[in-house]
N, C-alpha and C. Protein backbone atom coordinates (compact mmCIF):
# COMPACT_ATOMS: atom_id res chain seq x y z
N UNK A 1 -39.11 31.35 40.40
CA UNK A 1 -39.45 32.73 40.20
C UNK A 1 -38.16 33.54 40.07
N UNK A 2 -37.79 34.57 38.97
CA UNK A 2 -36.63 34.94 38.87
C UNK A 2 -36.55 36.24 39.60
N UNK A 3 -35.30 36.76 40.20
CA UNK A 3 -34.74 37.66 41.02
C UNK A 3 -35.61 38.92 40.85
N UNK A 4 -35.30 39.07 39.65
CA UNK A 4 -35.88 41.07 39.14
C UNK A 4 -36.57 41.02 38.07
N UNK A 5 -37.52 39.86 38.42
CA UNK A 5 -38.69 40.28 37.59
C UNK A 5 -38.83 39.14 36.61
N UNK A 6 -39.23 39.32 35.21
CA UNK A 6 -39.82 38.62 34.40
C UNK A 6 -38.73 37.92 33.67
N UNK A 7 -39.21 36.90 33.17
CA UNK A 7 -38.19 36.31 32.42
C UNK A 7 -37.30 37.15 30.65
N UNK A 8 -36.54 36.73 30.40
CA UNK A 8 -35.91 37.70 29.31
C UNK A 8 -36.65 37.80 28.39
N UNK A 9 -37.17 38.94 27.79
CA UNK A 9 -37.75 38.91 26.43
C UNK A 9 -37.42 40.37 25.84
N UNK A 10 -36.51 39.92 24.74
CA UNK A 10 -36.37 41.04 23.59
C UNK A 10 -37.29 41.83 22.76
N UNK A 11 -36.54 43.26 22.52
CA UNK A 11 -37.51 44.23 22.12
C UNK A 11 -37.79 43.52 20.59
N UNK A 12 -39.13 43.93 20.21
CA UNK A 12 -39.53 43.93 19.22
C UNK A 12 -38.64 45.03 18.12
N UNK A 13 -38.13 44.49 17.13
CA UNK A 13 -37.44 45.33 16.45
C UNK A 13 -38.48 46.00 15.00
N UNK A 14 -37.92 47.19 14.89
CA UNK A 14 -38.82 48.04 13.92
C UNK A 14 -38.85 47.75 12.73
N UNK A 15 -39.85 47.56 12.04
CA UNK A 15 -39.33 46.96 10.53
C UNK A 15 -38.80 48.07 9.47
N UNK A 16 -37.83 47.42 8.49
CA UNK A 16 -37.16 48.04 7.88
C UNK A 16 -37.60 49.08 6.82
N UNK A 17 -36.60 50.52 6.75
CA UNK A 17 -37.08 50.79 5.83
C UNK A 17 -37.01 50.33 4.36
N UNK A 18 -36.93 51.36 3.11
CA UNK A 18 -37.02 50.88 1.81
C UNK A 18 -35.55 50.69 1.60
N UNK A 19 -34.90 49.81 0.64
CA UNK A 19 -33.58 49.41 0.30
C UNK A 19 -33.30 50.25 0.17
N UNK A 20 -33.92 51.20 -0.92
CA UNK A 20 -32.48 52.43 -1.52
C UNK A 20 -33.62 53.51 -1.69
N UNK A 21 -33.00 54.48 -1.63
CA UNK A 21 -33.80 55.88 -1.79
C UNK A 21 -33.63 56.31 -3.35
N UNK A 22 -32.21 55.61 -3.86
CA UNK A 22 -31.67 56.50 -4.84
C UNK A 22 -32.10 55.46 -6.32
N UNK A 23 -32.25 56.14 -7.35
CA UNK A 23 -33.00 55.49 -8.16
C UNK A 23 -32.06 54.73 -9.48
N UNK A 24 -30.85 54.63 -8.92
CA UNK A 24 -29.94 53.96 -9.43
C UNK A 24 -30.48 52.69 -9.70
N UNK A 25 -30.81 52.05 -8.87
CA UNK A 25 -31.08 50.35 -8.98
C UNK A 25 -32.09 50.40 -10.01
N UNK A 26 -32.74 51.12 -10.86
CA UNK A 26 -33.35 51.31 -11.91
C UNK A 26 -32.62 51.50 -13.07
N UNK A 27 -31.59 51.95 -13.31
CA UNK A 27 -31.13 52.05 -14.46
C UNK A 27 -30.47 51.03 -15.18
N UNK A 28 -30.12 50.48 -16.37
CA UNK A 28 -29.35 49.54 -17.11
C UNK A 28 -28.17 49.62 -16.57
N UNK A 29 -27.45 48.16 -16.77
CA UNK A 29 -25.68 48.07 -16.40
C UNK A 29 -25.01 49.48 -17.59
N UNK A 30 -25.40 49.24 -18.52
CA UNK A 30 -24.38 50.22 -19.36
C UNK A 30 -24.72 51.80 -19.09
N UNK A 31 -25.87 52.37 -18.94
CA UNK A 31 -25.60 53.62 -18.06
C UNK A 31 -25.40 53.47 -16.52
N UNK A 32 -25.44 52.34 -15.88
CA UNK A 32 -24.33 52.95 -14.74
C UNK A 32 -23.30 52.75 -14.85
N UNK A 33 -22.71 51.90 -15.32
CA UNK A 33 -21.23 52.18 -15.91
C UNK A 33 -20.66 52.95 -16.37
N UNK A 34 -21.14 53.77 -17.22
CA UNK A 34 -20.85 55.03 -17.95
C UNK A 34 -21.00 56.21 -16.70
N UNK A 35 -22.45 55.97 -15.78
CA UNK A 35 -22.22 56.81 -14.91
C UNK A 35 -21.52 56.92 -13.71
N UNK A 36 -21.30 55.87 -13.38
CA UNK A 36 -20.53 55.45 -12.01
C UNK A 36 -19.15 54.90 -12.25
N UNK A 37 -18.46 54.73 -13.51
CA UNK A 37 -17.38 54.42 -14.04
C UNK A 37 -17.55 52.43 -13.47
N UNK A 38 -18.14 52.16 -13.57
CA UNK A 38 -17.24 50.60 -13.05
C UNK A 38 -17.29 49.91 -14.29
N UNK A 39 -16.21 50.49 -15.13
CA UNK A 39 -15.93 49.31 -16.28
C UNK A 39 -14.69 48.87 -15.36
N UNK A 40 -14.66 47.01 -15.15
CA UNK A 40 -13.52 46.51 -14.43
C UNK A 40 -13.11 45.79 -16.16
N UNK A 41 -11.82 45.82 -15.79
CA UNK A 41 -10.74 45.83 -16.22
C UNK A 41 -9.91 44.03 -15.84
N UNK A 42 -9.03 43.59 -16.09
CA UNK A 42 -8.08 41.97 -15.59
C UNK A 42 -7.38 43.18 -14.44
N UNK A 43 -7.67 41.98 -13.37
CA UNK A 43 -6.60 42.72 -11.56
C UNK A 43 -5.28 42.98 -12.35
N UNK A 44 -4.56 43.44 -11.82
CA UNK A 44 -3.28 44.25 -11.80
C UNK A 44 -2.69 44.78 -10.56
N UNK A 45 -1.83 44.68 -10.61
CA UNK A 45 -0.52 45.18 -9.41
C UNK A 45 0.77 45.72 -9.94
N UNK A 46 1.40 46.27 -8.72
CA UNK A 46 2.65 46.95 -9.07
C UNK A 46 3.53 46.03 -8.15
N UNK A 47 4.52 45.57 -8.54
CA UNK A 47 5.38 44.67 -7.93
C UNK A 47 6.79 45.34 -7.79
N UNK A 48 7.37 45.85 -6.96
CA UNK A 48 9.07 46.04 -7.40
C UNK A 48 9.66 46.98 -7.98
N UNK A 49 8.53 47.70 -8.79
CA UNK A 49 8.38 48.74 -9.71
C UNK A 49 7.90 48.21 -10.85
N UNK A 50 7.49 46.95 -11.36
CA UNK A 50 7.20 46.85 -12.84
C UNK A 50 5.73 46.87 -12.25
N UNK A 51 4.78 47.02 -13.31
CA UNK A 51 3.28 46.70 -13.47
C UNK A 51 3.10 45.22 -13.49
N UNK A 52 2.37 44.54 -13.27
CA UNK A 52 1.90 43.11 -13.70
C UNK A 52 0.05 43.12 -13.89
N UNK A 53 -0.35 42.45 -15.10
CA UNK A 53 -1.64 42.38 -15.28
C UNK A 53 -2.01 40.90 -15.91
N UNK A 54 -3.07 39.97 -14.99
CA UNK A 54 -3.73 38.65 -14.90
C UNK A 54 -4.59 38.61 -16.55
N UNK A 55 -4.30 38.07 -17.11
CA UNK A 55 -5.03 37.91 -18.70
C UNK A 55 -4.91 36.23 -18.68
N UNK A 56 -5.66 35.63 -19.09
CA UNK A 56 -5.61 34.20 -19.80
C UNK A 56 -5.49 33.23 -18.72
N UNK A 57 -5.56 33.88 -16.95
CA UNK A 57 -5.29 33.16 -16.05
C UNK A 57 -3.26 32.58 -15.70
N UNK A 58 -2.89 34.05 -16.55
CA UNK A 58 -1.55 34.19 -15.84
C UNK A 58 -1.04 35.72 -16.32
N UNK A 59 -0.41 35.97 -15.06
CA UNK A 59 0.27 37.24 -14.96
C UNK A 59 1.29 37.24 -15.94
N UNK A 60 0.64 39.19 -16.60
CA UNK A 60 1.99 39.67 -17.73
C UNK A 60 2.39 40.54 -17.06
N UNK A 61 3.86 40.72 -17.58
CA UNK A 61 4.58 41.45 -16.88
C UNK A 61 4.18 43.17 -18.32
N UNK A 62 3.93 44.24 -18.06
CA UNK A 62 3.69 45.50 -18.81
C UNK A 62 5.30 46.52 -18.19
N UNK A 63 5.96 46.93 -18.93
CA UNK A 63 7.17 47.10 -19.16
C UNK A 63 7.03 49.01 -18.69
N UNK A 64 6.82 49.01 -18.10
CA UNK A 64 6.41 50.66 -17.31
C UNK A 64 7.33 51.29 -16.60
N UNK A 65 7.79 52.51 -16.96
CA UNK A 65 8.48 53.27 -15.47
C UNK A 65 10.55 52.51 -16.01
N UNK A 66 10.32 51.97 -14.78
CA UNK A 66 12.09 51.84 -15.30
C UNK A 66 12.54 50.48 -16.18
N UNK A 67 11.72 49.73 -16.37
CA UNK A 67 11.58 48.26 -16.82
C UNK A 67 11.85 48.50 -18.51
N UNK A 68 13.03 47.67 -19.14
CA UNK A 68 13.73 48.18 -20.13
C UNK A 68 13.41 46.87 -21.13
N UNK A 69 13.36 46.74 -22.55
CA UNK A 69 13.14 45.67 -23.93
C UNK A 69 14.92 44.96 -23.03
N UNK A 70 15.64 45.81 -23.46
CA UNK A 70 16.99 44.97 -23.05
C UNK A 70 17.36 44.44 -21.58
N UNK A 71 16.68 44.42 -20.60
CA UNK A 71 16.36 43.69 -19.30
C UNK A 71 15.48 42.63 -19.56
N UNK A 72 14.76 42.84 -20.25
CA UNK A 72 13.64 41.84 -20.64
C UNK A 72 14.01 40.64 -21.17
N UNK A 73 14.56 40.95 -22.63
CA UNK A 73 15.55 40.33 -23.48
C UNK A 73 16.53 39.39 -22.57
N UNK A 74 17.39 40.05 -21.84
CA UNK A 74 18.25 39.18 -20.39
C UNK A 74 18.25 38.37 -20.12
N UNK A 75 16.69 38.72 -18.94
CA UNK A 75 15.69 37.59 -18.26
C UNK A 75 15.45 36.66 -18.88
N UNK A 76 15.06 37.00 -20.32
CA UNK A 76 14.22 35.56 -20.94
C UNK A 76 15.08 34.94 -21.11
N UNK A 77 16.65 35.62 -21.76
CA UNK A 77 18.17 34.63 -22.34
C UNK A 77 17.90 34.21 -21.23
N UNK A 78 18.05 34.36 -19.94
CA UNK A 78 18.59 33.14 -18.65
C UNK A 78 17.89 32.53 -18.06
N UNK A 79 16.43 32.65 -18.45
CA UNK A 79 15.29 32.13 -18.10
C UNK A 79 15.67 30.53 -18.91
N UNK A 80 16.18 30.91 -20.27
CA UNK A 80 16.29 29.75 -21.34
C UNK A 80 17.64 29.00 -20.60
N UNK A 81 18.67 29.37 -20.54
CA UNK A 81 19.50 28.65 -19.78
C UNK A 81 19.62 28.30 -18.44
N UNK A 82 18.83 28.61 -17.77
CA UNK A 82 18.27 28.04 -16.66
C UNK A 82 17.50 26.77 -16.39
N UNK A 83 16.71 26.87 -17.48
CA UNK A 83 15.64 25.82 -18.17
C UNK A 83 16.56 24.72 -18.62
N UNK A 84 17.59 24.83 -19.42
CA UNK A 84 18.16 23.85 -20.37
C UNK A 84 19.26 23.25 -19.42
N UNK A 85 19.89 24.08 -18.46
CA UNK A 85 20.69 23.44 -17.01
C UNK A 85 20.09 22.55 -16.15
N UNK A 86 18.46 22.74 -15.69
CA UNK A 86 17.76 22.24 -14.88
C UNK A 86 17.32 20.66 -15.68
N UNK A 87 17.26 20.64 -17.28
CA UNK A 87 17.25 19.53 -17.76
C UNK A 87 18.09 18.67 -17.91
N UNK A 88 19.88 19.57 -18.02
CA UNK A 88 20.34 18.60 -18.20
C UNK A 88 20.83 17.89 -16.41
N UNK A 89 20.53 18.89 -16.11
CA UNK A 89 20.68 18.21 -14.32
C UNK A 89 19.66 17.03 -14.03
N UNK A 90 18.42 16.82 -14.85
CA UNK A 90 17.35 15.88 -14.61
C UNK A 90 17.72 14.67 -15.11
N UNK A 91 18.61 14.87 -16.56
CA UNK A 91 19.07 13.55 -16.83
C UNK A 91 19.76 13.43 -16.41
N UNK A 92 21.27 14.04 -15.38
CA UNK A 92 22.16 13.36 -14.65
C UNK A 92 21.78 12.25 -13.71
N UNK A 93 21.09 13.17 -13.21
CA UNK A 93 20.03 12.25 -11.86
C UNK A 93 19.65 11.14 -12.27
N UNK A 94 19.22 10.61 -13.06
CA UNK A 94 18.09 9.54 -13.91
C UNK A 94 19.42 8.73 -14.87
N UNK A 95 20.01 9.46 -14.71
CA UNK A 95 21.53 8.49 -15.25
C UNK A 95 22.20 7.50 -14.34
N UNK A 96 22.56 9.00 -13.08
CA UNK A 96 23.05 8.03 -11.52
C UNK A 96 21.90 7.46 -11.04
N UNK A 97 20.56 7.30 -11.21
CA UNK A 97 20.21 6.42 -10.43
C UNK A 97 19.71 4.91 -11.05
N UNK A 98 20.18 5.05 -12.39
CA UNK A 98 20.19 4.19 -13.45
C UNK A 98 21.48 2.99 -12.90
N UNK A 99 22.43 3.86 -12.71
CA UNK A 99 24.11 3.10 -12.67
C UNK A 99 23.98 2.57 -10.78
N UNK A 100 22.78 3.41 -10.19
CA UNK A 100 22.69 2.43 -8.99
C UNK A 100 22.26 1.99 -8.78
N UNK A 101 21.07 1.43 -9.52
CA UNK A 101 20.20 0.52 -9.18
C UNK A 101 20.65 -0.51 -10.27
N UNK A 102 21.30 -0.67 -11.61
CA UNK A 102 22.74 -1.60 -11.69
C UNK A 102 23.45 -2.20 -10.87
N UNK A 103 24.06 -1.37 -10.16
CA UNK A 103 25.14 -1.91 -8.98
C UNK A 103 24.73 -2.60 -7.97
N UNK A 104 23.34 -1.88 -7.06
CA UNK A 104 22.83 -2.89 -6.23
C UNK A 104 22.16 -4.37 -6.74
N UNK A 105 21.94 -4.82 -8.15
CA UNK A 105 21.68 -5.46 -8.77
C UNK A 105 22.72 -6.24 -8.64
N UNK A 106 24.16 -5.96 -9.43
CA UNK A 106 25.14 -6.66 -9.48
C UNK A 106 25.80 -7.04 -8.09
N UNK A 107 25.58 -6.25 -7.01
CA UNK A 107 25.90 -6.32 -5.97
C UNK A 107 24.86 -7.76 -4.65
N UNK A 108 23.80 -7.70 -5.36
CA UNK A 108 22.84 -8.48 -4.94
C UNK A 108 23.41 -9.92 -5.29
N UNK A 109 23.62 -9.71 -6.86
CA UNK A 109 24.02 -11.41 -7.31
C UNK A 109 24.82 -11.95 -6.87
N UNK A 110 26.34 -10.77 -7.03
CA UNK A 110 27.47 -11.46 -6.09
C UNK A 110 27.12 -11.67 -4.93
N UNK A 111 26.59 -11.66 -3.89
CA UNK A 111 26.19 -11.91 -2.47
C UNK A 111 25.54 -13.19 -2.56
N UNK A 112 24.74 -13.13 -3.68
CA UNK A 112 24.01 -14.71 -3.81
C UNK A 112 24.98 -15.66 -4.14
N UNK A 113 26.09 -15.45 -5.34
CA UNK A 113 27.17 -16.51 -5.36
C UNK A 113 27.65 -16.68 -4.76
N UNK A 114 27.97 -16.03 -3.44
CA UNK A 114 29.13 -16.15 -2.45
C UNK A 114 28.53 -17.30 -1.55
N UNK A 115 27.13 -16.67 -1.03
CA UNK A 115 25.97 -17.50 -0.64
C UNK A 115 26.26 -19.15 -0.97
N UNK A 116 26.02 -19.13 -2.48
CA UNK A 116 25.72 -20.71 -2.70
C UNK A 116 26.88 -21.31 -3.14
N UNK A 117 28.37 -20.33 -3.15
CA UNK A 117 29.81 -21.08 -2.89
C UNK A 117 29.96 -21.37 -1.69
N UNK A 118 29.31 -20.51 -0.78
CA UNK A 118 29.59 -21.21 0.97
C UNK A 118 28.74 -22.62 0.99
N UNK A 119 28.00 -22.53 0.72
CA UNK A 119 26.44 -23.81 1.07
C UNK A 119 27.19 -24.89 0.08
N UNK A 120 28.02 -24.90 -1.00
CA UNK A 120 28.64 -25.65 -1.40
C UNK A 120 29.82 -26.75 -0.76
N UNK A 121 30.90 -25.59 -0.65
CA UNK A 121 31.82 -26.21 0.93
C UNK A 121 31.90 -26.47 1.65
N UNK A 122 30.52 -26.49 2.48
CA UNK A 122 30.34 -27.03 3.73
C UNK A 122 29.55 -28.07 3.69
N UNK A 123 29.30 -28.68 1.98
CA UNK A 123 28.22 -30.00 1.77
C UNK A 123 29.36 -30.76 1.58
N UNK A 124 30.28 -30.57 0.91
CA UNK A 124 31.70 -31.02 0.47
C UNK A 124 32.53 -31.79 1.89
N UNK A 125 32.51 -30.82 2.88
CA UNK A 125 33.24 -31.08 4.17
C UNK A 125 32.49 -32.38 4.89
């Protein structure tokens, strides 16, 4: 038997009223758009001071405010030599690890001749 009375039971809750009062949810997408403005647009941000806007599933940069053709121009020149450094740095790499996996090669064999010049001299003895 519990302390103060009856066991727990929650109020009955009131049923709801009507969704909307306002008779919007009646009208077509293109007059509420026109009336309520929601033509959306590709997301966009302001970064740093330039604009950036998402099209094609990648961000453009829109050249606004202090963002100059000849800054632009710049970027892309060193964007390109950045690019053409980072390649030729890829074939260095793939060069040296060409000339070391040579060496441990050549380094392997000589160890084996030395190998079967010892196992030689001591059949000899």
């Amino acid at each position: 038997m519990p302390l103060f009375g009856n066991t727990f039971s929650p109020k009955k809750i009131p049923p709801r009223k009507s969704a909307s009062l306002s008779s919007l949810h009646t009208l077509d997408r293109s007059t509420r758009e026109i009336e309520l403005g929601l033509e959306y647009g590709p997301p966009a941000m302001n970064l740093g001071g330039q604009s950036w806007k998402f099209e094609e599933g990648q961000w453009i940069s829109e050249l606004v405010g202090n963002g100059s053709s000849k800054e632009c121009q710049r970027l892309k020149k060193r964007n390109v030599q950045l690019e053409e450094e980072n390649n030729l740095l890829k074939l260095k790499i793939e060069i040296l690890l060409d000339m070391l996996t040579e060496t441990t090669v050549e380094y392997h064999l000589m160890e084996k001749e030395a190998e079967d010049i010892k196992t030689q001299i001591r059949r000899k003895k």
